[in-house]
Protein backbone atom coordinates (compact mmCIF):
# COMPACT_ATOMS: atom_id res chain seq x y z
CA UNK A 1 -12.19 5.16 45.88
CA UNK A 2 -13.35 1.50 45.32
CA UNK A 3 -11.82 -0.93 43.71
CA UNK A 4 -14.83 -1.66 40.77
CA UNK A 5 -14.30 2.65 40.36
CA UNK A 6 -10.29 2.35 40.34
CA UNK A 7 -10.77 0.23 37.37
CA UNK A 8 -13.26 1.66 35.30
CA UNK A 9 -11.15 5.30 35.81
CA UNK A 10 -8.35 3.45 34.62
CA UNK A 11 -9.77 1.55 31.29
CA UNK A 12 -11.65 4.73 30.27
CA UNK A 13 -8.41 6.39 30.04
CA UNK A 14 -6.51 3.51 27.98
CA UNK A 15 -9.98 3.74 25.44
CA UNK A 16 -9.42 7.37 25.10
CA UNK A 17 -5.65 7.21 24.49
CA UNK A 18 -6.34 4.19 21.88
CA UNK A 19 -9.10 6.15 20.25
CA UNK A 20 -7.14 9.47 19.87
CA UNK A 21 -3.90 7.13 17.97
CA UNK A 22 -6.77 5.48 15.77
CA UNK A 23 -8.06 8.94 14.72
CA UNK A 24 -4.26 10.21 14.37
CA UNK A 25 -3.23 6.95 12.47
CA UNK A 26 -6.25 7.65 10.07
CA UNK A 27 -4.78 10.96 9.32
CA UNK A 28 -1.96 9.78 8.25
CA UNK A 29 -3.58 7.68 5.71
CA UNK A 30 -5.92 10.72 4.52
CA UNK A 31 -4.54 11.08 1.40
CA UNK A 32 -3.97 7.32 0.08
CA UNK A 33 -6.19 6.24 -2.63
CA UNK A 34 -7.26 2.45 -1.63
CA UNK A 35 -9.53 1.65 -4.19
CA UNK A 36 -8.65 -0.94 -6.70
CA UNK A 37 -8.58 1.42 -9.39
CA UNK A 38 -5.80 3.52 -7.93
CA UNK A 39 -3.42 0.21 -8.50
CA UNK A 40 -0.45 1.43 -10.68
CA UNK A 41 0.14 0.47 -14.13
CA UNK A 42 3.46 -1.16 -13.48
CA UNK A 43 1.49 -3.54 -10.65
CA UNK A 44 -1.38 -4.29 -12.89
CA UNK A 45 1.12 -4.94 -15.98
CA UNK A 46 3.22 -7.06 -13.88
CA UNK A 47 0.21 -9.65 -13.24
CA UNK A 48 -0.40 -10.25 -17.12
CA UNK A 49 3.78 -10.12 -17.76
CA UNK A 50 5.17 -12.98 -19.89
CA UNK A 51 8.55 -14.37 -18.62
CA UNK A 52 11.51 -15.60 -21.03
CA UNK A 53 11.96 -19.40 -21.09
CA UNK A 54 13.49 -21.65 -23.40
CA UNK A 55 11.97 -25.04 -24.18
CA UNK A 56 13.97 -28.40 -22.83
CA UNK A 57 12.12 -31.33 -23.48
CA UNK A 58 8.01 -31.86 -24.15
CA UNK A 59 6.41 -35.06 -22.46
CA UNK A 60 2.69 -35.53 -24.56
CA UNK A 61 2.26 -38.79 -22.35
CA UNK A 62 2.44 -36.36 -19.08
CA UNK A 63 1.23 -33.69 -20.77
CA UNK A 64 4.28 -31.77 -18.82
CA UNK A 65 6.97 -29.15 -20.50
CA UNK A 66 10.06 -28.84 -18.68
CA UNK A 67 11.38 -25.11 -19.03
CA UNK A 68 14.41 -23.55 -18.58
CA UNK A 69 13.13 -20.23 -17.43
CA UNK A 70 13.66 -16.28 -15.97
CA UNK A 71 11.87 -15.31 -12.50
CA UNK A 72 8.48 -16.45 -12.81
CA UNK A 73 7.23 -12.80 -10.67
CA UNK A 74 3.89 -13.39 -10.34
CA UNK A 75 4.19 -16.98 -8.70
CA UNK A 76 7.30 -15.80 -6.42
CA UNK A 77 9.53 -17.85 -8.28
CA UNK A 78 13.37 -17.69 -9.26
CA UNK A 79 15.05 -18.41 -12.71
CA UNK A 80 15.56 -22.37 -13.12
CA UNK A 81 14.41 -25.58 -14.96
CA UNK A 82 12.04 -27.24 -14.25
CA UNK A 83 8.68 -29.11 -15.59
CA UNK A 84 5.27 -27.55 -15.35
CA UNK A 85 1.83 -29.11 -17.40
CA UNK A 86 0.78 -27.40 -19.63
CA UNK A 87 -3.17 -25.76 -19.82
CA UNK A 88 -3.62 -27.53 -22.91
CA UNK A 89 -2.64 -30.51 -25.57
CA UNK A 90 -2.91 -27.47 -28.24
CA UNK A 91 0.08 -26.31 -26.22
CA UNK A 92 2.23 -29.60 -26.16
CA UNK A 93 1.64 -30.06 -30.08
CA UNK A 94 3.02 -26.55 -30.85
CA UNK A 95 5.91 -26.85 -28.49
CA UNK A 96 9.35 -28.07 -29.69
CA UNK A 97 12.85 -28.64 -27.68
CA UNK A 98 14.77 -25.48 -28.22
CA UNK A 99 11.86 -23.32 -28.83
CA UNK A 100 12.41 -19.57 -26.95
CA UNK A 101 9.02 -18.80 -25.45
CA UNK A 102 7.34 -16.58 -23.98
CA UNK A 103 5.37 -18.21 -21.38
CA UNK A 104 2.60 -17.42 -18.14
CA UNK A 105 2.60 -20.39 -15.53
CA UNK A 106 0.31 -20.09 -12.76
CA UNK A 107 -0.85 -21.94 -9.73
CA UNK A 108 -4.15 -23.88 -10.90
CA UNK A 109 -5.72 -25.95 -8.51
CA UNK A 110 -2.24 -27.03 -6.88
CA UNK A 111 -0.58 -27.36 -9.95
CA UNK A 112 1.73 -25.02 -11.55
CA UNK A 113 0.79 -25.07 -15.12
CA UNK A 114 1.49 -23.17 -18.08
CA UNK A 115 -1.44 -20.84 -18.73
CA UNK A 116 0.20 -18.79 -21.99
CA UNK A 117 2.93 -20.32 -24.05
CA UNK A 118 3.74 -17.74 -27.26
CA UNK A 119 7.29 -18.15 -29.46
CA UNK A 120 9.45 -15.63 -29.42
């Protein structure tokens, strides 16, 4: 056998073994619903979820509220305190140092910024 044969023997064979673990990996996802309407309650929920925060000081000049707050989940971050601006000046007006909120911060144009501020 030539050499041009030797090879074309051999990657037929690796195409067939990769095709017949594609067709077996696609069994095993058979019975998975992928479409965005099979998302679970909890996961949809958990995008619109409010997180526990307690007002520490409100900068009008900045337009910034610094926050003492729980895990911010949908951002990826942990319970601390720290300053975020806020969406609004409706926001800053209604906000007051020891105020317990309820609040939404998300990442707007680079910015993490407090999208939903309610009091508790």
């Amino acid at each position: 056998m030539n050499k041009l044969t030797s090879i074309a023997l051999v990657m037929g064979t690796a195409f067939g073994a990769f095709t017949v673990q594609q067709s077996a990996f696609a069994d095993d996802m058979s019975g998975m619903k992928m479409s965005a309407g099979a998302m679970s309650p909890a996961a949809a929920s958990s995008k619109s979820a409010l997180s526990d925060a307690e007002i520490r000081k409100v900068d009008p000049a900045t337009g910034m509220v610094t926050l003492k707050h729980g895990a911010l989940e949908n951002v990826g971050m942990p319970a601390m305190t720290m300053a975020f601006k806020a969406k609004d000046a409706a926001m800053l007006k209604q906000a007051h140092e020891g105020d317990k909120v309820k609040v939404r911060v998300e990442n707007v144009g680079g910015t993490m910024t407090i999208v939903t501020m309610q009091k508790r």
